[in-house]
Structures are given as C-alpha cells and as structure tokens.
C-alpha atoms as a PDB file:
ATOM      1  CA  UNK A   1       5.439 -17.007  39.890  1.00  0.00           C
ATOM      2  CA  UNK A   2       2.482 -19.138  40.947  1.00  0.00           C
ATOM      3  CA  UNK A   3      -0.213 -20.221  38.812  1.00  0.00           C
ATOM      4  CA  UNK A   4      -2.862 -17.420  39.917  1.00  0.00           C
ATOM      5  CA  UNK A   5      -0.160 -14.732  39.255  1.00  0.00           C
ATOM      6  CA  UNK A   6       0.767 -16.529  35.552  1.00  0.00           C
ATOM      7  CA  UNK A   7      -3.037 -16.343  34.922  1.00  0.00           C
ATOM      8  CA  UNK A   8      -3.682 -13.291  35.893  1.00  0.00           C
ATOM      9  CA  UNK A   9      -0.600 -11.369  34.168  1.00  0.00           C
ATOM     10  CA  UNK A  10      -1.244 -13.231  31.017  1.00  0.00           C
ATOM     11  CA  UNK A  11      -5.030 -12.487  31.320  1.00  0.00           C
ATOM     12  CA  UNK A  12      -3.677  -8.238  32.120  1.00  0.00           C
ATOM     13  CA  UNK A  13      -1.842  -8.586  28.923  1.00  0.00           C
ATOM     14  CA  UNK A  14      -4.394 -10.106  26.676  1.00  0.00           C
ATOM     15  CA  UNK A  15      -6.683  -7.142  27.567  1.00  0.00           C
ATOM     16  CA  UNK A  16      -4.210  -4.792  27.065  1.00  0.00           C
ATOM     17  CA  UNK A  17      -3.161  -6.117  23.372  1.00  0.00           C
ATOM     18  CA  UNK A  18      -7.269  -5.924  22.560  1.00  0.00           C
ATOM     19  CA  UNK A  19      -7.759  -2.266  23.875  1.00  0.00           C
ATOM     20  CA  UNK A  20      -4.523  -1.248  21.758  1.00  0.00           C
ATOM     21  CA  UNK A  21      -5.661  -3.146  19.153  1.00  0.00           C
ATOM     22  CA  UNK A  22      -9.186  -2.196  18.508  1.00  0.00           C
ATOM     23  CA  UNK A  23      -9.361   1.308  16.913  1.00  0.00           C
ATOM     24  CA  UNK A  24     -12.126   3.586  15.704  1.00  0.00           C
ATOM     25  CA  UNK A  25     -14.541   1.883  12.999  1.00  0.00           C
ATOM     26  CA  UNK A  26     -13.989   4.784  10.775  1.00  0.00           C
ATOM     27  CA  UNK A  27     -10.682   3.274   9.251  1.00  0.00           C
ATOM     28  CA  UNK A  28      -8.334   5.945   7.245  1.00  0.00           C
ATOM     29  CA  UNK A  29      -9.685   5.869   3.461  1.00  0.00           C
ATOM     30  CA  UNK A  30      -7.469   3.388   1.665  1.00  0.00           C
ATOM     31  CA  UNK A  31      -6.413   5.312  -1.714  1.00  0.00           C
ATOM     32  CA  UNK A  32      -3.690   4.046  -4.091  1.00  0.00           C
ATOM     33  CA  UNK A  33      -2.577   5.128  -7.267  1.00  0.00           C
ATOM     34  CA  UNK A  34      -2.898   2.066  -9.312  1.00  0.00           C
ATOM     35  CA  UNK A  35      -1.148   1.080 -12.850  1.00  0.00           C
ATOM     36  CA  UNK A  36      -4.888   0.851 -14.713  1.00  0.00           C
ATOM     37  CA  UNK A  37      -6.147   4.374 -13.289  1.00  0.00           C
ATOM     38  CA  UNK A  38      -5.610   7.236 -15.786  1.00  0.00           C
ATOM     39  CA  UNK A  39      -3.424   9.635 -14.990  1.00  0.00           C
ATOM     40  CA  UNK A  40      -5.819  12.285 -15.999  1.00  0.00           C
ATOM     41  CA  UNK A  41      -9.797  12.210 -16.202  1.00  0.00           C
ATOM     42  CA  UNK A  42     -10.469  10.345 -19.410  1.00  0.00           C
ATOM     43  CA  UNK A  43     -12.689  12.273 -21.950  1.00  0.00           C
ATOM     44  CA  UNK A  44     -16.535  11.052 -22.794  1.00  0.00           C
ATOM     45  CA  UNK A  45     -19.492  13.423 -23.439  1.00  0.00           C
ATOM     46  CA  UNK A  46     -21.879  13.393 -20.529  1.00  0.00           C
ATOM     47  CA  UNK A  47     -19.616  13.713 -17.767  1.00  0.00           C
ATOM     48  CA  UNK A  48     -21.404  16.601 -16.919  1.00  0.00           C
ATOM     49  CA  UNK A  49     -24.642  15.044 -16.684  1.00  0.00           C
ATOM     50  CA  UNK A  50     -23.077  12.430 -14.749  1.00  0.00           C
ATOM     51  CA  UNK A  51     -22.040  14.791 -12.638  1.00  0.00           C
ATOM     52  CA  UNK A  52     -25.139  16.450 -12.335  1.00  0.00           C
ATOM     53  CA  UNK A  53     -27.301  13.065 -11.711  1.00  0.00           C
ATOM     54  CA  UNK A  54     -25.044  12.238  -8.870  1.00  0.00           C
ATOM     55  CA  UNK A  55     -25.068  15.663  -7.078  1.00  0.00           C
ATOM     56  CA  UNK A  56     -28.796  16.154  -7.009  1.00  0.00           C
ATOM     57  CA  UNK A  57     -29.261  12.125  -6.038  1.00  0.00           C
ATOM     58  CA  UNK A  58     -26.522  13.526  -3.168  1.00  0.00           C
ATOM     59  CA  UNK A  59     -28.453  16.551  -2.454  1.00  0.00           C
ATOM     60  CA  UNK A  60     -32.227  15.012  -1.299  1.00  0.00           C
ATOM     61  CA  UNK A  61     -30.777  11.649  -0.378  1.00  0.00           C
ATOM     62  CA  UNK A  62     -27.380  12.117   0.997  1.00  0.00           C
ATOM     63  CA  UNK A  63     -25.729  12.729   4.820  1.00  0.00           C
ATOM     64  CA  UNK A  64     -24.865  16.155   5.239  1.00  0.00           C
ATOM     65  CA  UNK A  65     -21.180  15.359   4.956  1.00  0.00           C
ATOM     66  CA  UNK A  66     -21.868  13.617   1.828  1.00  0.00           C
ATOM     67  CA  UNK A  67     -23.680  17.025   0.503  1.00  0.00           C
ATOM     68  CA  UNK A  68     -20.799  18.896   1.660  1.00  0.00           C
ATOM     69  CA  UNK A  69     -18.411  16.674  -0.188  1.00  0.00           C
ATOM     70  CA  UNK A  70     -20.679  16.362  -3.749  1.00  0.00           C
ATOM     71  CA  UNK A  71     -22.821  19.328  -3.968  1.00  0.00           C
ATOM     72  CA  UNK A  72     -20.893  21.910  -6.237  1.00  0.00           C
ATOM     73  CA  UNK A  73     -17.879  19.915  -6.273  1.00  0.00           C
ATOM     74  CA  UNK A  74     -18.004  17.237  -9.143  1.00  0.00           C
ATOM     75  CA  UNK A  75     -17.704  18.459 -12.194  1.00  0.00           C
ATOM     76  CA  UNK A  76     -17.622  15.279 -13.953  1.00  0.00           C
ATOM     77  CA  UNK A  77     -18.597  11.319 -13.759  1.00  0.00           C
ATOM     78  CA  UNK A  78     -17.939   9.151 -16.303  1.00  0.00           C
ATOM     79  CA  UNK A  79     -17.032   5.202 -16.711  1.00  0.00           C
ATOM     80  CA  UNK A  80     -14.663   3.447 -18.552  1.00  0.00           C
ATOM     81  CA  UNK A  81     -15.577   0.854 -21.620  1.00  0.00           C
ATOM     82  CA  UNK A  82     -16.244  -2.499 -20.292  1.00  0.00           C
ATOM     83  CA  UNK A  83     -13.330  -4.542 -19.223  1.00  0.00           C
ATOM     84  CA  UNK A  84     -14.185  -8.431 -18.924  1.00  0.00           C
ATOM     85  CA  UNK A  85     -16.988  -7.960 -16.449  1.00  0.00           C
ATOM     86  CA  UNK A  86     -16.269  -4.933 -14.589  1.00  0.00           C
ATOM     87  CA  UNK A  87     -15.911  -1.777 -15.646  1.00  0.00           C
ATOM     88  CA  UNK A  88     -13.940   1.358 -13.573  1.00  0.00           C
ATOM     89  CA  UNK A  89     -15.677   4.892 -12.259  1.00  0.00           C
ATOM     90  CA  UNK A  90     -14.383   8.405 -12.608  1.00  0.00           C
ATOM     91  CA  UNK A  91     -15.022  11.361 -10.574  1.00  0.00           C
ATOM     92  CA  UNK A  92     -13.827  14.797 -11.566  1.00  0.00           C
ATOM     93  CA  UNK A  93     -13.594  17.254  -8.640  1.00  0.00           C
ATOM     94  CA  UNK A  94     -12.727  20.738  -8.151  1.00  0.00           C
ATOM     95  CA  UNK A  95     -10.899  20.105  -5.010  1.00  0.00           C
ATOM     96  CA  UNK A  96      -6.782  20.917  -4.633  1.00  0.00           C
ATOM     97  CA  UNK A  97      -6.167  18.079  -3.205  1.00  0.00           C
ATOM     98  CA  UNK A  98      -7.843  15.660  -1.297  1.00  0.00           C
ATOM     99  CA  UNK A  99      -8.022  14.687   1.940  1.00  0.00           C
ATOM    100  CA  UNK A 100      -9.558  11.587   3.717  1.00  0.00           C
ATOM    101  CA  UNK A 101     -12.755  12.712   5.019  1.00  0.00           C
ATOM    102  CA  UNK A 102     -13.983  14.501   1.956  1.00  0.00           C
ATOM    103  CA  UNK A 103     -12.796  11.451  -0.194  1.00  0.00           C
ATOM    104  CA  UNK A 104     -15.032   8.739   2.297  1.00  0.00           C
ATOM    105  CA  UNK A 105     -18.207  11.370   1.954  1.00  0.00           C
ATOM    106  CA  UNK A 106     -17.687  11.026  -1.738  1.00  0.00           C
ATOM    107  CA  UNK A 107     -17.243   7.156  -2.221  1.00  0.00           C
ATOM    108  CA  UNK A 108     -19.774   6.213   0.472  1.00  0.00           C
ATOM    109  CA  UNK A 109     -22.188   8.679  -1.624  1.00  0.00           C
ATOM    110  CA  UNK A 110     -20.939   7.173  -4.909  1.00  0.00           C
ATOM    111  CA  UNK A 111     -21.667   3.761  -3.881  1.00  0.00           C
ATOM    112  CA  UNK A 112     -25.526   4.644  -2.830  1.00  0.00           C
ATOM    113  CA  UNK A 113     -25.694   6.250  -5.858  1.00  0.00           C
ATOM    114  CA  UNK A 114     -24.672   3.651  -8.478  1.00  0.00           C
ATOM    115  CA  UNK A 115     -26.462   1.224  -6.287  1.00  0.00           C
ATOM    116  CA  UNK A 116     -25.200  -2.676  -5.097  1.00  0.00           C
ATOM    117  CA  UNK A 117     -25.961  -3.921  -8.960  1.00  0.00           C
ATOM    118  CA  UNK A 118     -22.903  -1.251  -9.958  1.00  0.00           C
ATOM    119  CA  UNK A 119     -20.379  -3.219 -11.762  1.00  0.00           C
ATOM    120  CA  UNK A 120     -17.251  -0.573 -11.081  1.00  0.00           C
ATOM    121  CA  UNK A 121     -14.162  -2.276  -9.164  1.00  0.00           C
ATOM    122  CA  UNK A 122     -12.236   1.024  -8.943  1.00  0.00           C
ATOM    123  CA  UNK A 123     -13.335   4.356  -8.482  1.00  0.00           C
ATOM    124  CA  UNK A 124     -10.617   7.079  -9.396  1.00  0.00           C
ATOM    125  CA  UNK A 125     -10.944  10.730  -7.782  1.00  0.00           C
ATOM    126  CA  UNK A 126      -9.411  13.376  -9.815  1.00  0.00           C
ATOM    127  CA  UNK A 127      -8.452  17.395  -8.845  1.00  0.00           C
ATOM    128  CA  UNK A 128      -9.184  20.421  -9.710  1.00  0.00           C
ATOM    129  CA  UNK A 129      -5.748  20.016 -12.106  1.00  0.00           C
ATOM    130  CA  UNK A 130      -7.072  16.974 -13.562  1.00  0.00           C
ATOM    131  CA  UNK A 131      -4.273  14.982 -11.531  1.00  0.00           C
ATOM    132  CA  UNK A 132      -5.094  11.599  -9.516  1.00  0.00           C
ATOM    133  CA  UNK A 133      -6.415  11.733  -5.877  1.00  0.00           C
ATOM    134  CA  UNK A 134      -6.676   8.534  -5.647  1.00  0.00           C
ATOM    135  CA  UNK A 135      -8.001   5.277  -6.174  1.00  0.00           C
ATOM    136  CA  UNK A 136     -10.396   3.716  -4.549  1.00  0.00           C
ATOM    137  CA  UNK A 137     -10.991  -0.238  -4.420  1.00  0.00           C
ATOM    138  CA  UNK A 138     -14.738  -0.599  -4.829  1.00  0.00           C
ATOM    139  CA  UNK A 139     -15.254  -3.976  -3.471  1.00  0.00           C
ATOM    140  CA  UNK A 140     -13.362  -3.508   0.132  1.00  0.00           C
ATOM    141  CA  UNK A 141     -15.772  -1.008   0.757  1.00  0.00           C
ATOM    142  CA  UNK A 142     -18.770  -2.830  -0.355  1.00  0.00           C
ATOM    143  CA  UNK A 143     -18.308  -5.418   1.573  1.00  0.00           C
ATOM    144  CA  UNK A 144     -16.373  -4.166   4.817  1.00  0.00           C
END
C-alpha cells in the first residue's frame, strides 16, 4: 500500500468512527435507583402545594411537552431535610410507569422551576403505586 492509499484509508476510517460515533443530542434519560433514594415517597405536609406551585409555574412557563408531562400529573413535591449541603427532591406522579421522554419533560421542567440556586443533587420520580421511577442525578444535567 503506498502512502496516498495509507492516508486516505486511515483518513475513510476516521470519518467513519466519528459519524458512528456522534449520536442524537437528546441522550436516553440516565435514571438509577440509588441506595439514599426512598423506596417510597417520603411523607411531609405540603407536598400538595408543592405540587401545585410546580404545575402552574409548568403551565404559563413551560414547553408543551413539559405541560404534557406536569400538568395533572404530580401529585406531590417535597424535599428531604438538609444533608451536609445538599439536600434531595421528590416528585410524586400518577404515572404507571415511566418512560424516558415523559421523565426528561419532567426534570428539565423541575430544574427551571427550582431555579440554578436549587441545592437538590438527586431528584427521585415516584408512580402512581408510590414505587421508584427513578433517580435522577441533578448535577449531570445541570451542567451537560
């Protein structure tokens, strides 16, 4: 193989490792059941204020998929006792289960909510059945 050839096949695979590597920007929501999230919504009065606050902030200020995702589906936010510095964020929900799209719409709309001064490192989604949907890690997606 000559040097042109060499260049030009090493040059054919680069490209073809960046196409394949480069995806959509609208990554796959990155939920984990974690050790320190409750395994069922913890109980504090006002979580249905909470979760009143955040749905009307949703509905005048939020994307339509964000209204589709809050509006007359939280039925409770509350937030744990501080811990050190940070505290944690919990959503109540009357969804089955949940599913990636819905659970971006409602962390994206959580996060304009509580604003960038919000000192919650996880936020935990719950069901309808008061079981886990899933944790979400707060500071990945504040600062992609």
């Amino acid at each position: 193989m000559n040097r042109a050839t060499a260049t030009l096949a090493t040059a054919t695979i680069a490209a073809g490792l960046l196409l394949t590597s480069c995806g959509p920007t609208d990554e796959a929501v990155t939920t984990r059941r974690s050790a320190s999230a409750p395994s069922a919504m913890p109980s504090a009065s006002g979580t249905e204020v909470g979760a009143a606050e955040f749905s009307r902030f949703v509905q005048e200020r939020g994307t339509s998929e964000q209204r589709a995702a809050v509006v007359g589906h939280i039925t409770g936010v509350a937030r744990s006792a501080p811990q050190g510095d940070h505290r944690n964020s919990y959503i109540a929900t009357d969804f089955p289960h949940s599913d990636d799209a819905t659970t971006r719409a409602v962390v994206n709309a959580y996060l304009a909510w509580a604003g960038p001064a919000d000192d919650a490192v996880m936020l935990v989604l719950y069901t309808a059945a008061g079981t886990v949907m899933g944790a979400v890690d707060l500071a990945s997606w504040r600062n992609p």
